[in-house]
N, C-alpha and C. Protein backbone atom coordinates (compact mmCIF):
# COMPACT_ATOMS: atom_id res chain seq x y z
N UNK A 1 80.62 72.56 -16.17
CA UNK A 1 80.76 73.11 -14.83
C UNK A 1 81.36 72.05 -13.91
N UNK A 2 82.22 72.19 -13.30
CA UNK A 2 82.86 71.58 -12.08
C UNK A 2 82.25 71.13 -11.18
N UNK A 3 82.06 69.81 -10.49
CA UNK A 3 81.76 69.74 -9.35
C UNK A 3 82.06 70.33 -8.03
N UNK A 4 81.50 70.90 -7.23
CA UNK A 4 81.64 71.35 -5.86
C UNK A 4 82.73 70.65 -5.22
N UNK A 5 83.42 70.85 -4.69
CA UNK A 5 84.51 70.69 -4.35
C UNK A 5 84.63 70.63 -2.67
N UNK A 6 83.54 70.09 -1.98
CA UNK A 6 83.83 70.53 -0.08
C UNK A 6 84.76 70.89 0.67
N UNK A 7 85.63 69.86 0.22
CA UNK A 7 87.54 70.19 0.88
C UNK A 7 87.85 71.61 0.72
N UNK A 8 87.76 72.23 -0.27
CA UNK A 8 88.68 73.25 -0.35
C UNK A 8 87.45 74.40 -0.88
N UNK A 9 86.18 74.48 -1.76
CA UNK A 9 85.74 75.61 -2.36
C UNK A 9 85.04 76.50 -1.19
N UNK A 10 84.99 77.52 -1.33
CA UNK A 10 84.36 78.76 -0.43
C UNK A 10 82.92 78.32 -0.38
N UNK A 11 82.47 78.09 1.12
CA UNK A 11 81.01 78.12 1.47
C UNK A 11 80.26 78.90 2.31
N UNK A 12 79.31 79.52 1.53
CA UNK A 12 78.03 80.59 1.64
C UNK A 12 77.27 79.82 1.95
N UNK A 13 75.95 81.26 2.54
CA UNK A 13 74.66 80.65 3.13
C UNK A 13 74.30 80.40 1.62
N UNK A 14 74.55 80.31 0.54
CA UNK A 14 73.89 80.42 -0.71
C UNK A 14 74.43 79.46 -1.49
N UNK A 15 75.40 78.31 -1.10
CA UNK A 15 76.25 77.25 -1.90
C UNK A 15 74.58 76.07 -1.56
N UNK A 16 74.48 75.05 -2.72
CA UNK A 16 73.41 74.71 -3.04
C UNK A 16 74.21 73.57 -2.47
N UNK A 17 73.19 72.54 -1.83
CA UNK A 17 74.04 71.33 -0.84
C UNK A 17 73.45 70.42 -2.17
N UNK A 18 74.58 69.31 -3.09
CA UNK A 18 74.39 68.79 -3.64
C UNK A 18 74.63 67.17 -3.70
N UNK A 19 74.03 66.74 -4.53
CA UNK A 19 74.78 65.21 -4.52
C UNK A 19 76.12 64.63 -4.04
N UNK A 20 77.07 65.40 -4.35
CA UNK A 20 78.35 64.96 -3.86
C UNK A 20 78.94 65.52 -2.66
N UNK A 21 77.76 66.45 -1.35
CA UNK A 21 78.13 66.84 -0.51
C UNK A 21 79.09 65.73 0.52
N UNK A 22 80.20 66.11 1.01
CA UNK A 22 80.41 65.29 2.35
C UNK A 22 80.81 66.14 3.31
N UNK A 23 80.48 65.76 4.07
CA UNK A 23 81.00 66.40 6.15
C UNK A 23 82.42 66.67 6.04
N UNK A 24 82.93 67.48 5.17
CA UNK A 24 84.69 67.62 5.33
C UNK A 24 84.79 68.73 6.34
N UNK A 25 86.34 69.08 6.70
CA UNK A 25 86.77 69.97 7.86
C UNK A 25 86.01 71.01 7.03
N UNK A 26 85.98 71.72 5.90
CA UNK A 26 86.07 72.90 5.25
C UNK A 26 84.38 72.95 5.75
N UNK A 27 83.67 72.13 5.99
CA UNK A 27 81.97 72.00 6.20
C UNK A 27 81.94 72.50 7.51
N UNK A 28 82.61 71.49 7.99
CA UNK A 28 82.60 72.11 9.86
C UNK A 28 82.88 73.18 10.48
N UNK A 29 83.92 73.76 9.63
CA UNK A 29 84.45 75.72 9.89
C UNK A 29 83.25 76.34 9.53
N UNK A 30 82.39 76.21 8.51
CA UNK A 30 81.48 76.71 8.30
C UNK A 30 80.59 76.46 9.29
N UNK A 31 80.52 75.57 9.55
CA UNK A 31 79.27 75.40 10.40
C UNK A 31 79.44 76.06 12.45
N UNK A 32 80.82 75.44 12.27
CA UNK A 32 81.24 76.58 13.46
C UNK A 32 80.88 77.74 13.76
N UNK A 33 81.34 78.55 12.83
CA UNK A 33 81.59 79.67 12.05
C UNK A 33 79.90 80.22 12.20
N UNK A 34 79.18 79.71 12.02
CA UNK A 34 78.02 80.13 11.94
C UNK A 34 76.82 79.48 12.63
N UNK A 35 77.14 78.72 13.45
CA UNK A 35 76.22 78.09 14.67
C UNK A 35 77.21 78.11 15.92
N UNK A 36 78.17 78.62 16.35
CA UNK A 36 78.72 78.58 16.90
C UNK A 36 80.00 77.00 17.43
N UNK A 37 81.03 77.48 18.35
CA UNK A 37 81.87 76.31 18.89
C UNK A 37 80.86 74.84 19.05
N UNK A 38 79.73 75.08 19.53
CA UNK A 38 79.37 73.93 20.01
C UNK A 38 78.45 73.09 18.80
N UNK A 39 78.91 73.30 17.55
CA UNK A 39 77.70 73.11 16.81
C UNK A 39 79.09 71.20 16.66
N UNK A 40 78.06 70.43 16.02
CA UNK A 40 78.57 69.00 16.44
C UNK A 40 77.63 68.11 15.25
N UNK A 41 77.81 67.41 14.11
CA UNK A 41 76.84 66.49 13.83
C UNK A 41 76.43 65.51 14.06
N UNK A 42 75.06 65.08 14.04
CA UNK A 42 74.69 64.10 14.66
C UNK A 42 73.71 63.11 13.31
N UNK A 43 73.48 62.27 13.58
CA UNK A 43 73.18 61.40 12.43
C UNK A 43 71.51 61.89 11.34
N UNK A 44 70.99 61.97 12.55
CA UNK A 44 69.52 62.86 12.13
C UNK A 44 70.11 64.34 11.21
N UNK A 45 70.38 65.43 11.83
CA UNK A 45 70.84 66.28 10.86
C UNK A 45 71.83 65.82 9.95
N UNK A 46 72.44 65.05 9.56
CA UNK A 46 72.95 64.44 8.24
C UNK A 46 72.42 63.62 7.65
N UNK A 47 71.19 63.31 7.66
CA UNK A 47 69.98 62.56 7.24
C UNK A 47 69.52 63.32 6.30
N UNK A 48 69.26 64.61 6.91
CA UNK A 48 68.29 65.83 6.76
C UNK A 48 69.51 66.40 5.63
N UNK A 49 70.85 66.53 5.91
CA UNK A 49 70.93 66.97 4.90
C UNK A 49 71.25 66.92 3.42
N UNK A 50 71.50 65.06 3.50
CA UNK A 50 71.48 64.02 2.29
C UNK A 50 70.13 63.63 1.60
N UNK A 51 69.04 64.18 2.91
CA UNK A 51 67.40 64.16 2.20
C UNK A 51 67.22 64.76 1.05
N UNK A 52 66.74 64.18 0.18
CA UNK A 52 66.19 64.95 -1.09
C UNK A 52 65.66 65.71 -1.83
N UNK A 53 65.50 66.65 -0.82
CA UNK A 53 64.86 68.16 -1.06
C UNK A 53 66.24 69.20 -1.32
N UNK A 54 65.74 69.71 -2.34
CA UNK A 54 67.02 70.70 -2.53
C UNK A 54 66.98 72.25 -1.51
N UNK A 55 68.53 71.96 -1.60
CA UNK A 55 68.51 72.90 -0.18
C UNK A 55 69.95 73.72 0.05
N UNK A 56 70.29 74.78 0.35
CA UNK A 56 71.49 75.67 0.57
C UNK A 56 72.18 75.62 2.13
N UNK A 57 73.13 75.87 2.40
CA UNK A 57 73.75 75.88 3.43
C UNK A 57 73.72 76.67 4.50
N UNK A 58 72.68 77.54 3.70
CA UNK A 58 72.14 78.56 4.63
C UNK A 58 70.84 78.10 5.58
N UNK A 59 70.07 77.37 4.34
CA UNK A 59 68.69 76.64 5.01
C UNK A 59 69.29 75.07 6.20
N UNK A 60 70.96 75.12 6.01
CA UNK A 60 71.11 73.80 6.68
C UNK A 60 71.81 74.39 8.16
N UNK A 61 72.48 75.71 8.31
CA UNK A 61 72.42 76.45 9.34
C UNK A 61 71.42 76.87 10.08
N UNK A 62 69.99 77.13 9.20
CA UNK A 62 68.56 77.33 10.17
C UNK A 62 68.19 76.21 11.13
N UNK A 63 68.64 75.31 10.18
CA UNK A 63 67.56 73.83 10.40
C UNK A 63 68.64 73.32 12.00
N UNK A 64 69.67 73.77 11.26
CA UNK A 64 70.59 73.09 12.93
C UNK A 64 70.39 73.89 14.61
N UNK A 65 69.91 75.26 13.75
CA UNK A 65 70.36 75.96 14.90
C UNK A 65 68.60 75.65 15.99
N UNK A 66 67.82 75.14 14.77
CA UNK A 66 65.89 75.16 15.11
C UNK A 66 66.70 73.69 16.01
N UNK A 67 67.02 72.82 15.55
CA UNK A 67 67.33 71.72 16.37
C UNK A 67 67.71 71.51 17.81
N UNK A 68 68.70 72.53 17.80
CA UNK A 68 69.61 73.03 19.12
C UNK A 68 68.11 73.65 19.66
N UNK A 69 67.59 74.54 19.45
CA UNK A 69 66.92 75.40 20.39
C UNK A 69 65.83 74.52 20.58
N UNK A 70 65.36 73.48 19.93
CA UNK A 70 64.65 72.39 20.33
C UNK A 70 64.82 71.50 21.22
N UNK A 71 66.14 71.31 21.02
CA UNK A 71 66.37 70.21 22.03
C UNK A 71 66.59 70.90 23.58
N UNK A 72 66.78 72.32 23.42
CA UNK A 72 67.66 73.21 24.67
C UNK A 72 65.91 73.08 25.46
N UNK A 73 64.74 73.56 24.72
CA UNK A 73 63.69 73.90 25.02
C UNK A 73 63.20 71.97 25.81
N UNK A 74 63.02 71.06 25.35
CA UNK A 74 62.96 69.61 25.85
C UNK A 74 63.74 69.16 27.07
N UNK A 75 64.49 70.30 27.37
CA UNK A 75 65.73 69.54 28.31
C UNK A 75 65.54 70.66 29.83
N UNK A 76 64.32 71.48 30.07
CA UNK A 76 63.53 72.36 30.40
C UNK A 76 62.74 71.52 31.49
């Protein structure tokens, strides 16, 4: 089986975030795409998502969007 490919392969809430993940453009459309224009990484959520718990891209769209509404809720 092929390694995942970030640059270029199709990403679902269901692509499994693996060892050889990196932050490419093809990551960020996604993440656009599905947290909206303002979604942005920051060092903590790329912590979180090089952490060692196995995890999908779907669970890394929850986790960003719980972040945002965390921080929106602190800034209150």
């Amino acid at each position: 089986m092929k390694a995942f490919d970030w640059h270029s392969d199709p990403i679902t809430h269901q692509t499994h975030i693996t060892e050889t993940y990196r932050n490419t453009q093809n990551v960020r459309r996604f993440f656009t795409a599905e947290c909206g224009d303002h979604f942005k990484f920051d060092r903590a959520f790329m912590a979180w998502l090089k952490g060692g718990k196995k995890k999908t891209m779907g669970d890394a769209v929850k986790e960003w969007l719980r972040r945002e509404q965390a921080g929106r809720r602190s800034q209150r």
